[in-house]
Protein backbone atom coordinates (compact mmCIF):
# COMPACT_ATOMS: atom_id res chain seq x y z
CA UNK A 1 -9.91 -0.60 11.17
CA UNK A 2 -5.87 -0.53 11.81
CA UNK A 3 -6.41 -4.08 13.95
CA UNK A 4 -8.77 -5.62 11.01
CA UNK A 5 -6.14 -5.06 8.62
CA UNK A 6 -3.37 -6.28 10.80
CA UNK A 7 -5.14 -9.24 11.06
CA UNK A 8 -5.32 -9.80 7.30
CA UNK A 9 -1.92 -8.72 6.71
CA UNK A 10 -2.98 -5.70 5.23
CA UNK A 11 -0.83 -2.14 5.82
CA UNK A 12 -2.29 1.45 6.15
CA UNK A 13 -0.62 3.28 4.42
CA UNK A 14 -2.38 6.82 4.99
CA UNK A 15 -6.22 6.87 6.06
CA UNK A 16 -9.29 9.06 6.93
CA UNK A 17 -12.19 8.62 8.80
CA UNK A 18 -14.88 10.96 7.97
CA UNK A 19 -18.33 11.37 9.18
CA UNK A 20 -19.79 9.81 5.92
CA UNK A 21 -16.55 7.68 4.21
CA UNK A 22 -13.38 6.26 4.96
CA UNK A 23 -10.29 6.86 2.64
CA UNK A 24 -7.58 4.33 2.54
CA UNK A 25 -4.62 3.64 0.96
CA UNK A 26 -3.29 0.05 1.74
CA UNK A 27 -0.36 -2.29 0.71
CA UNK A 28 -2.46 -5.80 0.41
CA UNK A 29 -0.77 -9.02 -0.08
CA UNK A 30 -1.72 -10.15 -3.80
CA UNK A 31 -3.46 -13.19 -2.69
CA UNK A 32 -6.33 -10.93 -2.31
CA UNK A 33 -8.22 -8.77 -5.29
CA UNK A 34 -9.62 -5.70 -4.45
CA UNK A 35 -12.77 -6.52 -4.20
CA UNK A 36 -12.04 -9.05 -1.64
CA UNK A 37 -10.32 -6.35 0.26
CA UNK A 38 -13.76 -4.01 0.13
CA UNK A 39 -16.03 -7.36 1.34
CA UNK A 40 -13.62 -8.09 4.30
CA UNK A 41 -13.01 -4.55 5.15
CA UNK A 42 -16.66 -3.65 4.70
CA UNK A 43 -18.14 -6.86 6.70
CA UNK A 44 -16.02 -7.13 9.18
CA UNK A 45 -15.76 -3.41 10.50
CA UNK A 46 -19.34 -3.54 10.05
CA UNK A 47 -19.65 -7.02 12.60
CA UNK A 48 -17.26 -5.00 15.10
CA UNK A 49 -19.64 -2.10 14.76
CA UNK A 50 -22.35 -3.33 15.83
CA UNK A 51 -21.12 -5.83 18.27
CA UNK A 52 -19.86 -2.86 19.88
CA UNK A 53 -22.94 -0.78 19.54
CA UNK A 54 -25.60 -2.82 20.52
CA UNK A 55 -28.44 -0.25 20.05
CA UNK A 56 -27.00 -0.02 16.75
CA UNK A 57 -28.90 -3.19 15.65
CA UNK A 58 -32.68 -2.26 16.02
CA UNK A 59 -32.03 0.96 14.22
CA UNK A 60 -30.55 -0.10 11.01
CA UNK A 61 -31.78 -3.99 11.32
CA UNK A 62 -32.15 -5.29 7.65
CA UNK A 63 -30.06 -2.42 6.65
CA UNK A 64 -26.88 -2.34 5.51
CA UNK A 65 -24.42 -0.28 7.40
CA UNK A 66 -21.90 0.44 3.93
CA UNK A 67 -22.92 1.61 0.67
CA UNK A 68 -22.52 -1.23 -2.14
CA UNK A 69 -20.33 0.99 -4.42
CA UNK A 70 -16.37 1.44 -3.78
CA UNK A 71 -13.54 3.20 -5.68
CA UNK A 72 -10.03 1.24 -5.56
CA UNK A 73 -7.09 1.87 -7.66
CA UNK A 74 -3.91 0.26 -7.86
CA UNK A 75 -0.78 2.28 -7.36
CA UNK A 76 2.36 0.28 -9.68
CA UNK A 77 5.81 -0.11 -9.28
CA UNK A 78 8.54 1.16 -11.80
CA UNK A 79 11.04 -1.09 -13.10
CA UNK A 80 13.83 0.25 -11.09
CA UNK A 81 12.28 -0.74 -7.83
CA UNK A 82 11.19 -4.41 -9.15
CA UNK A 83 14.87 -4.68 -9.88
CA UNK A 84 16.03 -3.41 -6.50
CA UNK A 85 13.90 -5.17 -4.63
CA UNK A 86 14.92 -8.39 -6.71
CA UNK A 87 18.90 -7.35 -6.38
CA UNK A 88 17.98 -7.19 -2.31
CA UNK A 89 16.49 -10.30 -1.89
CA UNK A 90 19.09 -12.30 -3.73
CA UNK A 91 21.77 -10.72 -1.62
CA UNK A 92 19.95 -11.26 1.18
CA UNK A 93 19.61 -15.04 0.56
CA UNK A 94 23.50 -14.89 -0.09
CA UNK A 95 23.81 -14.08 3.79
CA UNK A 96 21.30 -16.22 4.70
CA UNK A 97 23.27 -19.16 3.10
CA UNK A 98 26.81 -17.88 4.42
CA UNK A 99 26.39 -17.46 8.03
CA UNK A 100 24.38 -21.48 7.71
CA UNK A 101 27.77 -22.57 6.05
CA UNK A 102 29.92 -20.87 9.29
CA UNK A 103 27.48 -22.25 12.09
């Protein structure tokens, strides 16, 4: 799971693998909705699956390995931070443009 999302950009925040479900809570870029972020997550980890467990694909052919429903919730930002973030990134171009003017 950690590579899929690394190759999607995609951080793990905190996770869980149980027997039956997987819990995740991810910062996604927001060129992706969620439910773009359940299709690649769910194919994909299911293509790895059973590329990796070959004996895997007679048992459950024509089956699919994840259950169609998901939960996903978005977790905001507070004002504050936006504006931090904002103040940070302008300072940092600042900088950026001062040590191009001394090279």
């Amino acid at each position: 799971m950690e590579q899929l999302c690394n190759w999607k950009g995609f951080t793990i925040m905190q996770g869980s693998i149980q027997r039956d479900h997987v819990h995740l809570y991810l910062s996604v870029p927001p060129k992706y909705s969620p439910s773009d972020v359940m299709r690649i997550l769910k194919g994909k980890s299911a293509e790895r699956i059973m590329r990796k467990h070959k004996e895997l694909n007679k048992r459950y052919r024509g089956m699919h390995m994840w259950a169609r429903g998901y939960f996903v919730s978005t977790v905001g930002i507070d004002e504050g931070t936006i504006k931090k973030y904002i103040a940070e990134q302008e300072a940092e171009e600042i900088k950026e443009e001062q040590q191009r003017l001394w090279k």
